[in-house]
PDB file of N, CA and C in Angstrom:
ATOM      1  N   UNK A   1     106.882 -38.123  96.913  1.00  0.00           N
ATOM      2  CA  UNK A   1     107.682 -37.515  97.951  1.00  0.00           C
ATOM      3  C   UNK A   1     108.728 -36.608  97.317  1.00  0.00           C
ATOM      4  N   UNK A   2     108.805 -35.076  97.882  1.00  0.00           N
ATOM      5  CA  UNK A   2     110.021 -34.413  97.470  1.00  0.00           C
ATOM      6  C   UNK A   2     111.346 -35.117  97.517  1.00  0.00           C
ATOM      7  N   UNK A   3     112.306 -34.724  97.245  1.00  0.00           N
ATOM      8  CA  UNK A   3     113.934 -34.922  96.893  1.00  0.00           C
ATOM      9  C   UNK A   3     114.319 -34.460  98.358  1.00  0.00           C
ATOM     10  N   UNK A   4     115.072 -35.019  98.916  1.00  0.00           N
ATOM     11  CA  UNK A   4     115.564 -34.773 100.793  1.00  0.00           C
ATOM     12  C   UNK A   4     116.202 -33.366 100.485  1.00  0.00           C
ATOM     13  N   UNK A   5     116.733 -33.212  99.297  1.00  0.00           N
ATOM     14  CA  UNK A   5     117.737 -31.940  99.468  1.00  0.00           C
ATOM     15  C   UNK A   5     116.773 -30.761  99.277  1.00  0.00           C
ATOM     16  N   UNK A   6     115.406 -30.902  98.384  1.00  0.00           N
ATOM     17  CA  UNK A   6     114.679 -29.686  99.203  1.00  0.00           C
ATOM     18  C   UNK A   6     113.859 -29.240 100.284  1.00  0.00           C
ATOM     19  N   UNK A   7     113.649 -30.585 100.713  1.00  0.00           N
ATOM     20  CA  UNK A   7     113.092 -30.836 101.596  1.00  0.00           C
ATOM     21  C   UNK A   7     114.179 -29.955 103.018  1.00  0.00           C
ATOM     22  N   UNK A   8     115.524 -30.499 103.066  1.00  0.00           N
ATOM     23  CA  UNK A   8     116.373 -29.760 103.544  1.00  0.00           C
ATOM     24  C   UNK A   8     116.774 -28.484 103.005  1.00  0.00           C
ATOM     25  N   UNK A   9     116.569 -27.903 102.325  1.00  0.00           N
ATOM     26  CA  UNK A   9     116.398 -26.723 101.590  1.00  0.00           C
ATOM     27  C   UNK A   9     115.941 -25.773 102.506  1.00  0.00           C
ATOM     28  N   UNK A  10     114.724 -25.850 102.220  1.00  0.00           N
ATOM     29  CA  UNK A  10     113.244 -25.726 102.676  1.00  0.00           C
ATOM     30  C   UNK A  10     113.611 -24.937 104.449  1.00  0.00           C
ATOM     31  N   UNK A  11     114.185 -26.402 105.334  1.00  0.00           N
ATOM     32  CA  UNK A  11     114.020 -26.252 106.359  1.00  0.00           C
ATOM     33  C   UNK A  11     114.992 -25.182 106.578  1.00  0.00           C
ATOM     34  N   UNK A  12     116.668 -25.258 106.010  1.00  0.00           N
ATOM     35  CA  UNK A  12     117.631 -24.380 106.339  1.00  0.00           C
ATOM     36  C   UNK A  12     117.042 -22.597 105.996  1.00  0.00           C
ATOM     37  N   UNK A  13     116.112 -22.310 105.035  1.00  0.00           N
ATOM     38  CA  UNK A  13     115.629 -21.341 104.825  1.00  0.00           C
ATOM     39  C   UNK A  13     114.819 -20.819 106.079  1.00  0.00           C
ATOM     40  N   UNK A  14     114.229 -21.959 106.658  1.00  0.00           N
ATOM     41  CA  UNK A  14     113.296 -21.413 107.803  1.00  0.00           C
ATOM     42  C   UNK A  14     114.064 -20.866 108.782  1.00  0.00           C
ATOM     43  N   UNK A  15     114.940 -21.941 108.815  1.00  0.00           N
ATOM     44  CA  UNK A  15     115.800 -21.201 110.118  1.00  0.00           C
ATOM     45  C   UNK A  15     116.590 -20.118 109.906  1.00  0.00           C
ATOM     46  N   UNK A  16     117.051 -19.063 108.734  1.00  0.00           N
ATOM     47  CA  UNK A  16     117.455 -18.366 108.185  1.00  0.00           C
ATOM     48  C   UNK A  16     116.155 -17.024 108.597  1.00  0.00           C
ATOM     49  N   UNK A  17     115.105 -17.348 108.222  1.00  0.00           N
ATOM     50  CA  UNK A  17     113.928 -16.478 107.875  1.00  0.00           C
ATOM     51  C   UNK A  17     113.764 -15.953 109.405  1.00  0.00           C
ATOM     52  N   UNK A  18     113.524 -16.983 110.873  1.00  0.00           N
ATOM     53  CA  UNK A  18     113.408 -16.849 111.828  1.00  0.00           C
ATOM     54  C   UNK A  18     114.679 -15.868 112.101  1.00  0.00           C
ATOM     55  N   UNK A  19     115.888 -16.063 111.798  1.00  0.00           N
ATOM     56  CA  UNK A  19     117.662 -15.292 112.693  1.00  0.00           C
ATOM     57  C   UNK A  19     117.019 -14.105 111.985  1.00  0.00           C
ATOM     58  N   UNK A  20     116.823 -13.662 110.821  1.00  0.00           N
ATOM     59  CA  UNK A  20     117.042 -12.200 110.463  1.00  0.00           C
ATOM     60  C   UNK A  20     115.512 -11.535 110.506  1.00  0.00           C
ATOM     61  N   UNK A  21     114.655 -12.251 111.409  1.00  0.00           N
ATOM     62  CA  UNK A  21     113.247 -11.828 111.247  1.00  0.00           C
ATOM     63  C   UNK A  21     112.981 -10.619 111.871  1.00  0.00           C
ATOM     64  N   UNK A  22     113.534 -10.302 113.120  1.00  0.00           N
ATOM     65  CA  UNK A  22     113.838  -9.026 114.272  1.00  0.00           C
ATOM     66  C   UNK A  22     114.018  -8.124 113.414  1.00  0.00           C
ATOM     67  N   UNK A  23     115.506  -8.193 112.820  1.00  0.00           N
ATOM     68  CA  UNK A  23     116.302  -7.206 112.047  1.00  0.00           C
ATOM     69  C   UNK A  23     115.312  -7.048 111.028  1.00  0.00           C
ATOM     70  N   UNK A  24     115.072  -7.676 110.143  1.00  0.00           N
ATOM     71  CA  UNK A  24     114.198  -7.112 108.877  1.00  0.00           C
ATOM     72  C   UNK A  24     112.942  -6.555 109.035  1.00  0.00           C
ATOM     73  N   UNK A  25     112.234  -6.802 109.711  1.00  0.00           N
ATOM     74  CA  UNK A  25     111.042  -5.859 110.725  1.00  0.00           C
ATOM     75  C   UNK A  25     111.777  -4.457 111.040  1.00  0.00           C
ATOM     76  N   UNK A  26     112.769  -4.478 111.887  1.00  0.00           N
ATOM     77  CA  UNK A  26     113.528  -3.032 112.101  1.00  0.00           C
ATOM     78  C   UNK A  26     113.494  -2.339 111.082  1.00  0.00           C
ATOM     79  N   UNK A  27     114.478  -2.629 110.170  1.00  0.00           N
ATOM     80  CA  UNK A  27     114.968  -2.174 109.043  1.00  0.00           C
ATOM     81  C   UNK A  27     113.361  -1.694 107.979  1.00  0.00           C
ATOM     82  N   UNK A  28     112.422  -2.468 108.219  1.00  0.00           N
ATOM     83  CA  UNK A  28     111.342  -1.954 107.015  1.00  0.00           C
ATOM     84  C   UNK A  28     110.488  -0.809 107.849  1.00  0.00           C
ATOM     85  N   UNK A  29     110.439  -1.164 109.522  1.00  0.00           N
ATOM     86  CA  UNK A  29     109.689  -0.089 109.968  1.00  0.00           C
ATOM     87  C   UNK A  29     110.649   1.027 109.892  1.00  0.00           C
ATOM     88  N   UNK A  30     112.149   1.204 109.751  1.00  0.00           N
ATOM     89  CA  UNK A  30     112.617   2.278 109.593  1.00  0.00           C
ATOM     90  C   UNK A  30     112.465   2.953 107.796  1.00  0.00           C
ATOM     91  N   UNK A  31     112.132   2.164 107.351  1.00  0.00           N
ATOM     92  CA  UNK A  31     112.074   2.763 105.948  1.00  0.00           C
ATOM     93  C   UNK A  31     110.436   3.332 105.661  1.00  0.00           C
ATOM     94  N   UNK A  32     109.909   2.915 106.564  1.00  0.00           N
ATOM     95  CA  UNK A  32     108.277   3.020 106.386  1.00  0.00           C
ATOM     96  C   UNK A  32     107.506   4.034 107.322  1.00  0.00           C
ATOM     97  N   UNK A  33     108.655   4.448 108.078  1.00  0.00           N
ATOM     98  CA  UNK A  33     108.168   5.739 109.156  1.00  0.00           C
ATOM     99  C   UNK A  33     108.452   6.874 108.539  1.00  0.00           C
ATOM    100  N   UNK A  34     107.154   7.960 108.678  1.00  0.00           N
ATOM    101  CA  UNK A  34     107.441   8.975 108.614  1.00  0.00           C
ATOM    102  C   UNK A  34     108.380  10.061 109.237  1.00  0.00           C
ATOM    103  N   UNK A  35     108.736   9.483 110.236  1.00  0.00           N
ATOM    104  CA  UNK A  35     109.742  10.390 110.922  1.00  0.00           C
ATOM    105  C   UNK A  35     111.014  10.123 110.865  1.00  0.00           C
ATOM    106  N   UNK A  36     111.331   9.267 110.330  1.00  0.00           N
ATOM    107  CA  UNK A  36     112.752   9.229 109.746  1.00  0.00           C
ATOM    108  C   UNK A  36     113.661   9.768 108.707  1.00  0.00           C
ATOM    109  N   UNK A  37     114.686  10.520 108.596  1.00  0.00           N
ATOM    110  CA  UNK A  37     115.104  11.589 108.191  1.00  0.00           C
ATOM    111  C   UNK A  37     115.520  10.491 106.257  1.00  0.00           C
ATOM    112  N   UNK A  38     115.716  10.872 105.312  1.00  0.00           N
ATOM    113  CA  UNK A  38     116.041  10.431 103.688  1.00  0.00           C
ATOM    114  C   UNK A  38     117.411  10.093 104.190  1.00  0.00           C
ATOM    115  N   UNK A  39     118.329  10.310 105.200  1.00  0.00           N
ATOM    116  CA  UNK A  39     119.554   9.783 105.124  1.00  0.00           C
ATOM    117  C   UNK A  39     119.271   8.008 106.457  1.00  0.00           C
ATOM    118  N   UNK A  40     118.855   8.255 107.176  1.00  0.00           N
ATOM    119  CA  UNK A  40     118.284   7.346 107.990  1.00  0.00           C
ATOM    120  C   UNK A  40     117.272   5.972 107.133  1.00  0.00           C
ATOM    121  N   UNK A  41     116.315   6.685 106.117  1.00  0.00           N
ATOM    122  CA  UNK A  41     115.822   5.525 104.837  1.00  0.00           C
ATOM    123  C   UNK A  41     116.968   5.222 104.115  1.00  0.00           C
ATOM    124  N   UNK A  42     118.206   5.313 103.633  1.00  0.00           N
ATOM    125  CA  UNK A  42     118.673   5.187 102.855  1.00  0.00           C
ATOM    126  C   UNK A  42     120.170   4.279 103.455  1.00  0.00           C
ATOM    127  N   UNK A  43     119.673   4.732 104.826  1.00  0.00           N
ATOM    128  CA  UNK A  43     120.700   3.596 105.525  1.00  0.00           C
ATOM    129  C   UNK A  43     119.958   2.360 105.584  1.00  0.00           C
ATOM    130  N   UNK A  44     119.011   2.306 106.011  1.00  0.00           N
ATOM    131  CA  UNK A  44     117.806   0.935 106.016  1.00  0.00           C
ATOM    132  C   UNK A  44     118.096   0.257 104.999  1.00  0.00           C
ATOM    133  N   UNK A  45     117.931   1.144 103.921  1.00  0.00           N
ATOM    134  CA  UNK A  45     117.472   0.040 102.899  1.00  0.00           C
ATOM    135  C   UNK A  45     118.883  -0.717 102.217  1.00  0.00           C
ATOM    136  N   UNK A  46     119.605   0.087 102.423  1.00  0.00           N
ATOM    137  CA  UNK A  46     121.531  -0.317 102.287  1.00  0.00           C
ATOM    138  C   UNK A  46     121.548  -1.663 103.066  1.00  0.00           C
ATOM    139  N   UNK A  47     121.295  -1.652 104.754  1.00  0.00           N
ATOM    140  CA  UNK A  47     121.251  -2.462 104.843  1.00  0.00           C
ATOM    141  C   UNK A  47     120.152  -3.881 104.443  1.00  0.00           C
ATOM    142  N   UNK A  48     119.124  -3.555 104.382  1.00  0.00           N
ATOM    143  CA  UNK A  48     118.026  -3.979 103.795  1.00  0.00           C
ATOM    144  C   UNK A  48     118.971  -5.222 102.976  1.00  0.00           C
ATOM    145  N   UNK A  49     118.913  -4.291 102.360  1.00  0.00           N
ATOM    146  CA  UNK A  49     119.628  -5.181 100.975  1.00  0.00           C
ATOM    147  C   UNK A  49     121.164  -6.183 101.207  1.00  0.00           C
ATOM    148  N   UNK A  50     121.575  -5.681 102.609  1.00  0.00           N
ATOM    149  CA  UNK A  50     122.784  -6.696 102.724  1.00  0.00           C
ATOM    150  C   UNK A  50     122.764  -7.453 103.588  1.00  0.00           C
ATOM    151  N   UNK A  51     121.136  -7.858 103.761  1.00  0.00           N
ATOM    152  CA  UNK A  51     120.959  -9.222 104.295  1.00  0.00           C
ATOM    153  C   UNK A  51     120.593 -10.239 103.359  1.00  0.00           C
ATOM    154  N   UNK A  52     121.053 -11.186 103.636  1.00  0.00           N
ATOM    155  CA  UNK A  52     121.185 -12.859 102.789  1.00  0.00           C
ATOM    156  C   UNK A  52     119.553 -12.644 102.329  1.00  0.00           C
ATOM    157  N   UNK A  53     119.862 -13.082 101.173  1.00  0.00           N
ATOM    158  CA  UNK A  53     118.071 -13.210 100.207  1.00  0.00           C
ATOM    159  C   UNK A  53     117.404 -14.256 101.092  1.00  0.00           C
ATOM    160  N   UNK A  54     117.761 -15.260 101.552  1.00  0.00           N
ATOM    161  CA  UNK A  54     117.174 -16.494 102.166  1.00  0.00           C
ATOM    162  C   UNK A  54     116.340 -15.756 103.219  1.00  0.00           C
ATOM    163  N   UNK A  55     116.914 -14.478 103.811  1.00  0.00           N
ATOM    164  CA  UNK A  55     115.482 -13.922 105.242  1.00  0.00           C
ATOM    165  C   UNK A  55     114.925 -13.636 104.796  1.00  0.00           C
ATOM    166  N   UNK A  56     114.432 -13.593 103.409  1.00  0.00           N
ATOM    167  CA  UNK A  56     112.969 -13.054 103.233  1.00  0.00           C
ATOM    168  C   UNK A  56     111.839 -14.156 103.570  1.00  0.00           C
ATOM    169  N   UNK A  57     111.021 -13.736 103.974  1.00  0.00           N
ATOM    170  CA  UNK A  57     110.078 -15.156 103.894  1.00  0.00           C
ATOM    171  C   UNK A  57     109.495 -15.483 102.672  1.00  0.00           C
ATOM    172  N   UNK A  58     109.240 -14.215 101.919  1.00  0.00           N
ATOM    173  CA  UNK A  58     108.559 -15.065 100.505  1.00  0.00           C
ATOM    174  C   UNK A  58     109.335 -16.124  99.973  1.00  0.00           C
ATOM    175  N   UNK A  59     110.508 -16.175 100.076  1.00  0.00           N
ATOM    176  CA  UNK A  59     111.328 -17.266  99.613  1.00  0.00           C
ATOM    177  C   UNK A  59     111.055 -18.411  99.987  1.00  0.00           C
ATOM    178  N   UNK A  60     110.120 -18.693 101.343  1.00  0.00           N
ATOM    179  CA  UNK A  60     109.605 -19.984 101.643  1.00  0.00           C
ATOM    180  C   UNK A  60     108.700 -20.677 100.903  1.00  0.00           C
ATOM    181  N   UNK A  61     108.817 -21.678 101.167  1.00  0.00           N
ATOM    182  CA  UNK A  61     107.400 -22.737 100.448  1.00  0.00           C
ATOM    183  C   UNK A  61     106.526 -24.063 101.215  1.00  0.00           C
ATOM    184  N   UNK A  62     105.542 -23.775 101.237  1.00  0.00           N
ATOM    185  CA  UNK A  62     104.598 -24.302 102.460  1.00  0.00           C
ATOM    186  C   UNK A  62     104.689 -25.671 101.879  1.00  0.00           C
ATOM    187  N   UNK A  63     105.083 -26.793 102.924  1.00  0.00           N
ATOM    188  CA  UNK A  63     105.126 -28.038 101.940  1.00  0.00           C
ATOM    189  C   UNK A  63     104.810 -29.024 102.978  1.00  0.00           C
ATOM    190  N   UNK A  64     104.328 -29.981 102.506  1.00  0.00           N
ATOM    191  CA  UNK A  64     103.490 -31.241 103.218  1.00  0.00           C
ATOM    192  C   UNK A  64     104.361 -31.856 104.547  1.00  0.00           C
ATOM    193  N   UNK A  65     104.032 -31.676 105.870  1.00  0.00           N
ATOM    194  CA  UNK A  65     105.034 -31.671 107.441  1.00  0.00           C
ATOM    195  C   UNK A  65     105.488 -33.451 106.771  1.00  0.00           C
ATOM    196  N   UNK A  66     104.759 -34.388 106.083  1.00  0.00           N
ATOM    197  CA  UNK A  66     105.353 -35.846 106.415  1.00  0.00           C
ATOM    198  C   UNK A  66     106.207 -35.724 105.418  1.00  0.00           C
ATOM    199  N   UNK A  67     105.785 -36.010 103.907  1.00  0.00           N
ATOM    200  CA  UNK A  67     106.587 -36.092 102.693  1.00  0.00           C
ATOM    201  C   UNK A  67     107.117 -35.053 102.075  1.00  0.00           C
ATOM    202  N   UNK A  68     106.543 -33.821 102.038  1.00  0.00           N
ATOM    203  CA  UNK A  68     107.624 -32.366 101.847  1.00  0.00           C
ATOM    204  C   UNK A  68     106.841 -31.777 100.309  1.00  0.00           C
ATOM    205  N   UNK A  69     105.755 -32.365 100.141  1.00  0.00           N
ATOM    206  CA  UNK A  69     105.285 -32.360  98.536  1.00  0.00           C
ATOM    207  C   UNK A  69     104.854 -31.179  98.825  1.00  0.00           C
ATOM    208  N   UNK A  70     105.160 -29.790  97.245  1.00  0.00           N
ATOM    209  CA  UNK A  70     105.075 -28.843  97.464  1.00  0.00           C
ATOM    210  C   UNK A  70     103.755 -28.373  97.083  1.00  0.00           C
ATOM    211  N   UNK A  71     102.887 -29.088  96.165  1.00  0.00           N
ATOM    212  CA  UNK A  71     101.760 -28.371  95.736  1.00  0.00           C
ATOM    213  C   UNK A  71     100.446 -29.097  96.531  1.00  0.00           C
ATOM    214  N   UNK A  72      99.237 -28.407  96.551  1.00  0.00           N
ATOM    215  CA  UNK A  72      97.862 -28.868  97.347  1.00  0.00           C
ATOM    216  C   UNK A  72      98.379 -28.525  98.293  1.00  0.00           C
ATOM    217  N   UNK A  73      98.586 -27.483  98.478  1.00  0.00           N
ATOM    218  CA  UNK A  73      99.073 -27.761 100.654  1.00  0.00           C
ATOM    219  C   UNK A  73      97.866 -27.026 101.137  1.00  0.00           C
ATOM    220  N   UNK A  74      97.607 -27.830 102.250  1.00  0.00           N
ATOM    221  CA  UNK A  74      96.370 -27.102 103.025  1.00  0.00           C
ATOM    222  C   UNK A  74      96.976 -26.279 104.292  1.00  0.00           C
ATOM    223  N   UNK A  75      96.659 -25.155 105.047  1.00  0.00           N
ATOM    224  CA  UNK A  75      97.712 -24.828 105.196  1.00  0.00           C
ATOM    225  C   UNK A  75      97.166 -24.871 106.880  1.00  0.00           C
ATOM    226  N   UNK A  76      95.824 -25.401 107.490  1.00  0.00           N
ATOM    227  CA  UNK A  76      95.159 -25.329 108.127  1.00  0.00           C
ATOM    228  C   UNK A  76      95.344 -26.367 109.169  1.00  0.00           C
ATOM    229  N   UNK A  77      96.061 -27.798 108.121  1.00  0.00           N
ATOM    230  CA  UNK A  77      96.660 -29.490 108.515  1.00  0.00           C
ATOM    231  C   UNK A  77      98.051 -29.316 108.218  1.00  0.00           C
ATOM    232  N   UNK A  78      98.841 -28.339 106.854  1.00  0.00           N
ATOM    233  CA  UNK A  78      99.953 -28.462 106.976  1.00  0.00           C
ATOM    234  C   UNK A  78     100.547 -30.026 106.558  1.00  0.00           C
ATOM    235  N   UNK A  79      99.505 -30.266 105.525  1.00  0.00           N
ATOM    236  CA  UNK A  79      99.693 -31.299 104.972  1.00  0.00           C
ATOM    237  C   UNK A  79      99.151 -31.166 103.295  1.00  0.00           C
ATOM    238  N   UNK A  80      99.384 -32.152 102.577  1.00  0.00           N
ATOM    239  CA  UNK A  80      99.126 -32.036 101.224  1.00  0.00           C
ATOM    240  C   UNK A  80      97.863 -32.603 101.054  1.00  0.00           C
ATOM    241  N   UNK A  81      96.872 -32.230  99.932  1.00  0.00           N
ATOM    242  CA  UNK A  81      95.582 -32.462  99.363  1.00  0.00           C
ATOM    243  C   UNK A  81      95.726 -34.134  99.566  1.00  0.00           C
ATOM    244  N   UNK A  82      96.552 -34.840  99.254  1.00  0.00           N
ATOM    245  CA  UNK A  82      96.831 -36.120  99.057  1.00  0.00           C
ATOM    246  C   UNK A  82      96.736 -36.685 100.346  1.00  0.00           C
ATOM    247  N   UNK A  83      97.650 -36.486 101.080  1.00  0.00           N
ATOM    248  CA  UNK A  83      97.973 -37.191 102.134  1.00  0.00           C
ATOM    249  C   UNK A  83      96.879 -36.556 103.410  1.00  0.00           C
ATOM    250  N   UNK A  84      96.225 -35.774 103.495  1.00  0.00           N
ATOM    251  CA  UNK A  84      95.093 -35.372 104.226  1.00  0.00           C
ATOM    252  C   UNK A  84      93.863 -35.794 103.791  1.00  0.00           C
ATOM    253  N   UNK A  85      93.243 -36.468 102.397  1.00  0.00           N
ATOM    254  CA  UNK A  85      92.568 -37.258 102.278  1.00  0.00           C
ATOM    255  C   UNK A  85      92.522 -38.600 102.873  1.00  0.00           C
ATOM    256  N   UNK A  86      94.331 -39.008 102.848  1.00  0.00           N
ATOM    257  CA  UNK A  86      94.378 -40.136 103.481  1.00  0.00           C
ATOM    258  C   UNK A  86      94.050 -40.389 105.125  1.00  0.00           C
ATOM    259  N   UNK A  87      94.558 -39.788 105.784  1.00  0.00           N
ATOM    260  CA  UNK A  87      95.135 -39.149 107.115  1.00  0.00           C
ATOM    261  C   UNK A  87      93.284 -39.195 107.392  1.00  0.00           C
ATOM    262  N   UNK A  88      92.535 -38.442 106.829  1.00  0.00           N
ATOM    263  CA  UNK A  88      91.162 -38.613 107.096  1.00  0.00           C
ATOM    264  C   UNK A  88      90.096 -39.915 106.935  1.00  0.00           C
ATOM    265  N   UNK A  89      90.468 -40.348 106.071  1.00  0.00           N
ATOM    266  CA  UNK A  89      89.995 -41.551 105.780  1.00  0.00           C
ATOM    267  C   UNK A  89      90.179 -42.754 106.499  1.00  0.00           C
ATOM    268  N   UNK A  90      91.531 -42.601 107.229  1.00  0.00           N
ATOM    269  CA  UNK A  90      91.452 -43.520 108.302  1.00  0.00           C
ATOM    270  C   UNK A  90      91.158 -42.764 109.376  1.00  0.00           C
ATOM    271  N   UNK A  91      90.955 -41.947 109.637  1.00  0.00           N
ATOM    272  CA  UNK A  91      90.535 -40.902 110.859  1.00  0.00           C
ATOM    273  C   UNK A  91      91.175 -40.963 112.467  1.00  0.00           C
ATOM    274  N   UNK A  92      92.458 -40.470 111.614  1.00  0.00           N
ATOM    275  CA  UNK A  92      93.353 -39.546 112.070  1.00  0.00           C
ATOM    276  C   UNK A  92      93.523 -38.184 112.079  1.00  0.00           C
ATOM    277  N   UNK A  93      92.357 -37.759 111.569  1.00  0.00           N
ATOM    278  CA  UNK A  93      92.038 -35.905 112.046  1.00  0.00           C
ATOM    279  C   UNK A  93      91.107 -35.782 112.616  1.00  0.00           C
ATOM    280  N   UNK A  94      90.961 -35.561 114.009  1.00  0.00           N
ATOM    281  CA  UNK A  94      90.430 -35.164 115.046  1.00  0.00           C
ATOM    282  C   UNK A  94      89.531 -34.145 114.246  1.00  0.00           C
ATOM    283  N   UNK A  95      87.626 -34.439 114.703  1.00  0.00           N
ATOM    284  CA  UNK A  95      86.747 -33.471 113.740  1.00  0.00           C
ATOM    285  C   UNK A  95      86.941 -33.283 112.526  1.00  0.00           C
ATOM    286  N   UNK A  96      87.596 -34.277 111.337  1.00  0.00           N
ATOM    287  CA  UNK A  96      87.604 -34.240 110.073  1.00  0.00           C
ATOM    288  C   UNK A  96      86.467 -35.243 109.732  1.00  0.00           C
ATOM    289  N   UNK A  97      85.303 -35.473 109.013  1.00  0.00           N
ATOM    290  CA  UNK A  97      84.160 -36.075 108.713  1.00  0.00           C
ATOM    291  C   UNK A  97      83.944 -35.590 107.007  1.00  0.00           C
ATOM    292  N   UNK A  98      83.565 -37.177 106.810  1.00  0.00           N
ATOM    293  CA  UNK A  98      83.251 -36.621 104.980  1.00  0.00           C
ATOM    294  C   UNK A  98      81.671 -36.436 104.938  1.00  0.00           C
ATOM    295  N   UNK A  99      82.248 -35.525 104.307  1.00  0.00           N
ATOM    296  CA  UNK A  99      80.289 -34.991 104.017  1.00  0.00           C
ATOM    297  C   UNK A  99      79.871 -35.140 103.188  1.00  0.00           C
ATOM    298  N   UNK A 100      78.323 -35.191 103.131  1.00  0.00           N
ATOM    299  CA  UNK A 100      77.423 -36.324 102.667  1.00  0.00           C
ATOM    300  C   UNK A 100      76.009 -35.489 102.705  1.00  0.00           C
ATOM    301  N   UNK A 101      75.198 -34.717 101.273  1.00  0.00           N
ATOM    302  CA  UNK A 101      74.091 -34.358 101.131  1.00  0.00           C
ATOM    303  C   UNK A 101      73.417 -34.718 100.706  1.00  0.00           C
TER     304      UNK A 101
END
């Protein structure tokens, strides 16, 4: 199991990523249109840049919804390689079946 504090990490980023998600869409389609004048790009990206690093989304990290574990994530269950073996095995995923040739 992750450490609670990235686990809370994690989540405060999301909700960060969601507040400035509008604005940072604005701001890149204004830098990415052709019809916007080099003083109009250069305001964008000014501001661009003076929003909190946390709205970016790459800064997120897809991590297991029960225990928060960051690597194996499937991203389909939103759970980890680990704990979706389990989760299946007692069959608790609706249409999850082990296959057998």
């Amino acid at each position: 199991m992750a450490k609670k504090s990235k686990i809370v990490k994690d989540q405060q980023r999301r909700q960060v990523v969601a507040r400035y998600a509008q604005r940072r869409a604005e701001l890149k389609e204004a830098l990415r249109s052709p019809a916007s004048t080099p003083d109009q790009r250069a305001a964008a990206a000014r501001a661009l840049h003076r929003l909190p690093r946390d709205a970016s989304p790459t800064r997120l990290r897809n991590r297991d919804a029960v225990d928060g574990r960051p690597r194996g994530h499937f991203r389909a269950f939103g759970l980890s390689r680990i704990r979706l073996r389990e989760l299946a095995h007692r069959g608790e995923l609706p249409g999850v079946t082990k296959s057998s040739w």
